[in-house]
N, C-alpha and C. Protein backbone atom coordinates (compact mmCIF):
# COMPACT_ATOMS: atom_id res chain seq x y z
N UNK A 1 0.85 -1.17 0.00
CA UNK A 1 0.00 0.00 0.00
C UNK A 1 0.90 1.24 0.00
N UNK A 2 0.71 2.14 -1.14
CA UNK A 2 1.43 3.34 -0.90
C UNK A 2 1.40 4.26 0.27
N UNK A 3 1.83 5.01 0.65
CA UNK A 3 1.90 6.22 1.64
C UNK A 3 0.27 7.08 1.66
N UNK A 4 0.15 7.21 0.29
CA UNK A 4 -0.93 8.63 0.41
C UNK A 4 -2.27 7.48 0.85
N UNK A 5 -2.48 6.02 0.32
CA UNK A 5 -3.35 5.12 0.23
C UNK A 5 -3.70 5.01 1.88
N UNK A 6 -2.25 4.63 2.49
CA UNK A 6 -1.98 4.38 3.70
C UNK A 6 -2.77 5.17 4.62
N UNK A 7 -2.52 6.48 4.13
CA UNK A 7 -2.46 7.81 5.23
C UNK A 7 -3.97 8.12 5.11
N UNK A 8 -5.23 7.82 3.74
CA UNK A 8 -6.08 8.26 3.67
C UNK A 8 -6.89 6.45 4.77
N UNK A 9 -6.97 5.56 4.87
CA UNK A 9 -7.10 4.56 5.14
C UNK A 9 -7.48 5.03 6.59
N UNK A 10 -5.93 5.68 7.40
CA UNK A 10 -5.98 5.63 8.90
C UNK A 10 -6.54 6.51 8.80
N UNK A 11 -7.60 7.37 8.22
CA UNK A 11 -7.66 8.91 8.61
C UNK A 11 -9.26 8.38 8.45
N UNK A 12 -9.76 7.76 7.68
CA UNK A 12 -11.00 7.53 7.21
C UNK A 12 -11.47 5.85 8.18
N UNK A 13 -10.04 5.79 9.04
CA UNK A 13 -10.82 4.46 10.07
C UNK A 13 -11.01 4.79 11.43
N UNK A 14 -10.56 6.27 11.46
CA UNK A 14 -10.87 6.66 12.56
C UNK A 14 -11.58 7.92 11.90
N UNK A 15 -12.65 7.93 11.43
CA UNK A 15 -13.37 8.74 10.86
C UNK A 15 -13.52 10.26 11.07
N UNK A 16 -12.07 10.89 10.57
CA UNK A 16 -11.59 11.91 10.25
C UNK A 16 -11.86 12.74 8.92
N UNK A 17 -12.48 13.94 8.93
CA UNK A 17 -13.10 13.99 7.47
C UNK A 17 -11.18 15.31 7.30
N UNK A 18 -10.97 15.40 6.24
CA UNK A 18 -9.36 16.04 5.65
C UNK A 18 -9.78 17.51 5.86
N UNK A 19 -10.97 17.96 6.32
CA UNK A 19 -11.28 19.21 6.68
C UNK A 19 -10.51 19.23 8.30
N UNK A 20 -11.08 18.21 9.09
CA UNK A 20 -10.14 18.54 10.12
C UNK A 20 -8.82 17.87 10.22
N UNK A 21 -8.72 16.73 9.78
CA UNK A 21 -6.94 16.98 9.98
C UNK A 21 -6.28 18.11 9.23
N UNK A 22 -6.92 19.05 8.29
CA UNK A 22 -5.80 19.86 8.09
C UNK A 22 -6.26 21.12 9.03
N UNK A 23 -7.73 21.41 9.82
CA UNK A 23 -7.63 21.86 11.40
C UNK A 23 -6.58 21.85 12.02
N UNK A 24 -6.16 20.40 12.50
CA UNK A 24 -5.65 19.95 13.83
C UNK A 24 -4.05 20.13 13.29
N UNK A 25 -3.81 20.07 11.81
CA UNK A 25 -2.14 19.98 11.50
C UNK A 25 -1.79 21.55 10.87
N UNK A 26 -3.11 22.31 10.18
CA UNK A 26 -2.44 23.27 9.91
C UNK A 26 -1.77 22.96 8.32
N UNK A 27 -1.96 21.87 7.46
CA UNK A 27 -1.78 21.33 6.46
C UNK A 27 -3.50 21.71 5.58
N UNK A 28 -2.74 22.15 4.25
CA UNK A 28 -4.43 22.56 3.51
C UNK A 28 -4.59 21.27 3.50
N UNK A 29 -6.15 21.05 3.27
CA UNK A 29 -6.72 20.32 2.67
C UNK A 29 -6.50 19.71 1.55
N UNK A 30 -6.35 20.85 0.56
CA UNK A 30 -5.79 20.51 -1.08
C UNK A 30 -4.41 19.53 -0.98
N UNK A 31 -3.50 19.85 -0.12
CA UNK A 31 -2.24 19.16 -0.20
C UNK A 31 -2.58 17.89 0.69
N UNK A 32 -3.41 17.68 1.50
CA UNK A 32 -3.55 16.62 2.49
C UNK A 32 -4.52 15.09 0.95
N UNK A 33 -5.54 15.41 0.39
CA UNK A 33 -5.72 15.34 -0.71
C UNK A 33 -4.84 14.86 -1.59
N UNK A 34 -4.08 15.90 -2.36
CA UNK A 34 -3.18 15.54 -2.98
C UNK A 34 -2.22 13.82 -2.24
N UNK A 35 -1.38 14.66 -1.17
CA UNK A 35 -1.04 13.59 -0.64
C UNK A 35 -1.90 11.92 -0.90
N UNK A 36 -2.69 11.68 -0.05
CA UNK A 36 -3.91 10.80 -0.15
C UNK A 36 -3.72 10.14 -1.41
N UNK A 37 -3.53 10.76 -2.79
CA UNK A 37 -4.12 10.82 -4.19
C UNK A 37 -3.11 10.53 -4.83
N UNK A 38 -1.94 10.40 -4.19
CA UNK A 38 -0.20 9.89 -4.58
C UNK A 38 0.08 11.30 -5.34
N UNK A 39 -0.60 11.98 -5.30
CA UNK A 39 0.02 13.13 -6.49
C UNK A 39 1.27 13.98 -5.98
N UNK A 40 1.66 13.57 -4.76
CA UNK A 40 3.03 14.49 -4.29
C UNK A 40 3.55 13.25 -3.18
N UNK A 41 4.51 13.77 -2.79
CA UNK A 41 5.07 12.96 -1.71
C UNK A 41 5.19 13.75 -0.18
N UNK A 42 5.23 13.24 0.88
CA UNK A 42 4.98 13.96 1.96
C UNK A 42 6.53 14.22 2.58
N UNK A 43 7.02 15.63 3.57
CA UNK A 43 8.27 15.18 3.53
C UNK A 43 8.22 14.40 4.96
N UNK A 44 9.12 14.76 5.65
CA UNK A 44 9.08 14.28 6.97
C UNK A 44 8.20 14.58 8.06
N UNK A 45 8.53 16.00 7.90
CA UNK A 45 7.88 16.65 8.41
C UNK A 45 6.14 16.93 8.87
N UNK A 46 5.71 16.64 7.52
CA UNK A 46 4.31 17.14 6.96
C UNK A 46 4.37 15.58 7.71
N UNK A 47 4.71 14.48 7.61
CA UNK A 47 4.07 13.07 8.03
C UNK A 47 4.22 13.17 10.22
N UNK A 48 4.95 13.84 10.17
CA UNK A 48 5.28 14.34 12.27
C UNK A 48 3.74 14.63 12.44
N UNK A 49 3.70 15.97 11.54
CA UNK A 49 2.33 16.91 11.87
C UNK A 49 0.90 15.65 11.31
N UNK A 50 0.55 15.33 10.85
CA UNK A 50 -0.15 13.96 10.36
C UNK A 50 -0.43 12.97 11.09
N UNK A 51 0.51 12.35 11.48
CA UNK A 51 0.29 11.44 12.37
C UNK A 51 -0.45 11.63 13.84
N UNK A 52 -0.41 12.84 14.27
CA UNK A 52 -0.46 13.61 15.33
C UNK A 52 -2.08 13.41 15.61
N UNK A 53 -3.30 13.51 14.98
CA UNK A 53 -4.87 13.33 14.39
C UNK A 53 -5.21 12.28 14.56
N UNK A 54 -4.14 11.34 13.39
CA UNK A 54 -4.39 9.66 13.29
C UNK A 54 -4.17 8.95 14.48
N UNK A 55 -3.77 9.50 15.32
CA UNK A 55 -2.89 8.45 16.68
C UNK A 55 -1.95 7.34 16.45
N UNK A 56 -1.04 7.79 15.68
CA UNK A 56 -0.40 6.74 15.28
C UNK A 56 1.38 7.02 15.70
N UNK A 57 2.48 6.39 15.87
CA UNK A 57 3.53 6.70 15.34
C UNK A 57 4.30 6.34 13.80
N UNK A 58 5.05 6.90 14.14
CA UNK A 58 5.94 7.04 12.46
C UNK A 58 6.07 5.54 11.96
N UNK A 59 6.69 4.63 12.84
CA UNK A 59 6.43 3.12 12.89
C UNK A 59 5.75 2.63 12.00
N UNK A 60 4.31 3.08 13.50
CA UNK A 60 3.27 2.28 12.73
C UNK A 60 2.91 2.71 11.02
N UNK A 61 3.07 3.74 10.53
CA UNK A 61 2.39 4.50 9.84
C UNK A 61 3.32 3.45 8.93
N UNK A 62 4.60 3.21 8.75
CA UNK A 62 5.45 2.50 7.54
C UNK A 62 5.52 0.98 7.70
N UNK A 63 5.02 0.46 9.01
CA UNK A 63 4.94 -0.81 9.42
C UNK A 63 3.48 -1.71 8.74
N UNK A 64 3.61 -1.89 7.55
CA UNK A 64 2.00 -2.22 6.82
C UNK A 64 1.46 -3.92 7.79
N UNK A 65 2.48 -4.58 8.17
CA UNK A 65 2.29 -5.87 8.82
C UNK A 65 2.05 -6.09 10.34
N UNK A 66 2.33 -5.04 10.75
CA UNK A 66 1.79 -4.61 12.20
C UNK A 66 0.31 -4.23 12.42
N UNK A 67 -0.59 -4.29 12.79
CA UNK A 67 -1.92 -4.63 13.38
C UNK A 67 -2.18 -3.07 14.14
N UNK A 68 -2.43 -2.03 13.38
CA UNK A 68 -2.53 -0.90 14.44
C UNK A 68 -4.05 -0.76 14.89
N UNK A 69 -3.86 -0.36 15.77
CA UNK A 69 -5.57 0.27 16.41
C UNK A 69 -5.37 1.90 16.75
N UNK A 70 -6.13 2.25 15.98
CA UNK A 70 -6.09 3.62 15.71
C UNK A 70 -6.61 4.12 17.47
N UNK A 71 -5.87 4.91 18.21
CA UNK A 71 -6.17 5.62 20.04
C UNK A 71 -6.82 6.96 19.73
N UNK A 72 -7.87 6.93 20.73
CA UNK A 72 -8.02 8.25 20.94
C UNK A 72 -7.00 9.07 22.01
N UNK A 73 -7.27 10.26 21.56
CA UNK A 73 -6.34 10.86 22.05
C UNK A 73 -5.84 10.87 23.84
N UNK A 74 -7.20 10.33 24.31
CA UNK A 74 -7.08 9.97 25.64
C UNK A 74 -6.14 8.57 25.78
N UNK A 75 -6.69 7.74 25.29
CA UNK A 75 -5.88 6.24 25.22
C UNK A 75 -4.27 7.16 25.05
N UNK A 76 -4.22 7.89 23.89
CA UNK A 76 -2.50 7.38 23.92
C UNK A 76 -2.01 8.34 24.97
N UNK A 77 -2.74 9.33 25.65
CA UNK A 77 -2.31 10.05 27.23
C UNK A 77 -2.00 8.64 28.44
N UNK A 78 -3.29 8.02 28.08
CA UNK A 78 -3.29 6.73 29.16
C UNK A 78 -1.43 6.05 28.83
N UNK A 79 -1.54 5.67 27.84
CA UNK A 79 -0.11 4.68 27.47
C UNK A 79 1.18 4.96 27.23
N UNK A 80 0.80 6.75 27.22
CA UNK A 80 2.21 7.29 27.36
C UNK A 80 2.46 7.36 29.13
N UNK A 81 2.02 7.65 29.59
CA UNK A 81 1.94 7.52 30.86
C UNK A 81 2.27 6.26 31.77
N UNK A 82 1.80 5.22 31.36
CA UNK A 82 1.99 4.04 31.45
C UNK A 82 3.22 3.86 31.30
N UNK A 83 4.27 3.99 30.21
CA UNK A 83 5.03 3.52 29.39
C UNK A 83 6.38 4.67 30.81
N UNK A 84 6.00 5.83 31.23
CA UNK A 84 6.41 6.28 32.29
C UNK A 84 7.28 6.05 33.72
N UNK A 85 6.06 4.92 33.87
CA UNK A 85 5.63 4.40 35.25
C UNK A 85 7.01 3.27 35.60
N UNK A 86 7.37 3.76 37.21
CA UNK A 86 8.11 2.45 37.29
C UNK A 86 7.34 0.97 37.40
N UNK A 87 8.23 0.03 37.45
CA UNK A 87 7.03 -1.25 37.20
C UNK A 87 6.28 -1.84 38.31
N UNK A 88 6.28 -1.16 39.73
CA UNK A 88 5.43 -1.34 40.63
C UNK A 88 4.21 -0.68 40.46
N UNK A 89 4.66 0.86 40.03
CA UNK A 89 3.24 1.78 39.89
C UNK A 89 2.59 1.22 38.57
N UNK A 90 3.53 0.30 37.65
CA UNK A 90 2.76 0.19 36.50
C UNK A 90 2.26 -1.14 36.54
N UNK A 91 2.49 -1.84 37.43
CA UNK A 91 1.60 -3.27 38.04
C UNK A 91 0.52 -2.49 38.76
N UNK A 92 0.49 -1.86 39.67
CA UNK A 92 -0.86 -1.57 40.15
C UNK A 92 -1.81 -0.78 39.21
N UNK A 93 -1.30 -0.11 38.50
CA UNK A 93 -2.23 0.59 37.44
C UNK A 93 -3.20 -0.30 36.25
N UNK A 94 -2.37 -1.39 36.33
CA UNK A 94 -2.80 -2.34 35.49
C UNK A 94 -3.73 -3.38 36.26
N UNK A 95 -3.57 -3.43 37.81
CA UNK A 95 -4.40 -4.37 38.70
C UNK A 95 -5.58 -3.34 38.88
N UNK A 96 -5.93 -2.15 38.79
CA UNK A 96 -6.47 -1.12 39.19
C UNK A 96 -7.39 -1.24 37.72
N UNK A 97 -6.61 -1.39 36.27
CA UNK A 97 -7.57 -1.05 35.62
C UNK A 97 -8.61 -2.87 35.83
N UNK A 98 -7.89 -3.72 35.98
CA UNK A 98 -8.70 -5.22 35.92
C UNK A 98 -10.23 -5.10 37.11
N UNK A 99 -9.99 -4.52 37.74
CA UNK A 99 -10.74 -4.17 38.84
C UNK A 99 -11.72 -3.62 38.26
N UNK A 100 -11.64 -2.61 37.55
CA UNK A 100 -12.62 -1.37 36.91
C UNK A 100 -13.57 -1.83 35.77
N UNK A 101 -12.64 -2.97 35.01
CA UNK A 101 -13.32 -3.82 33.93
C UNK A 101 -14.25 -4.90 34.58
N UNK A 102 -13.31 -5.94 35.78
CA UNK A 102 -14.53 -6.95 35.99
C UNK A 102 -15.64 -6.47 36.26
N UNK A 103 -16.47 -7.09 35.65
CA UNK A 103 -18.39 -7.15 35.58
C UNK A 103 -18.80 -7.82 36.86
């Protein structure tokens, strides 16, 4: 899957209309589009600001065999946080969330 194929895929599975990711990035529309449409290439940069909407990292975004699940923006606060934690606070956070889930 190309880049622009790629990039319109995660944007449209977390049902993002290209009016607001180019809101949230500050990227027109027309070029977000374009992009999408293979008609240009993105540089580095423009893919930092991009990813940022999608919840994704750079990784995932070039990793086509990896299994992503697109986060809301809360989730990836939750897992950066997590990812933080020494591994006592991050055992109880994790016994804390099992607690919250059992029914």
């Amino acid at each position: 899957m190309e880049i622009g194929e790629r990039l319109r895929y995660l944007r449209t599975s977390k049902k993002l209309s290209i009016y607001r990711v180019s809101q949230e990035t500050g990227i027109s529309q027309n070029h977000i589009s374009d992009l999408e449409l293979g008609k240009c290439q993105p540089s580095v940069e423009t893919l930092r600001r991009l990813i940022i909407p999608l919840g994704i990292t750079l990784s995932e975004l070039f990793n086509e065999n990896q299994e992503i699940s697109v986060l809301s923006s809360e989730e990836r606060e939750l897992i950066e946080n997590y990812r933080t934690l020494p591994n006592d606070k991050a055992n109880a956070l994790l016994q804390l969330s099992a607690m919250l889930n059992a029914h």
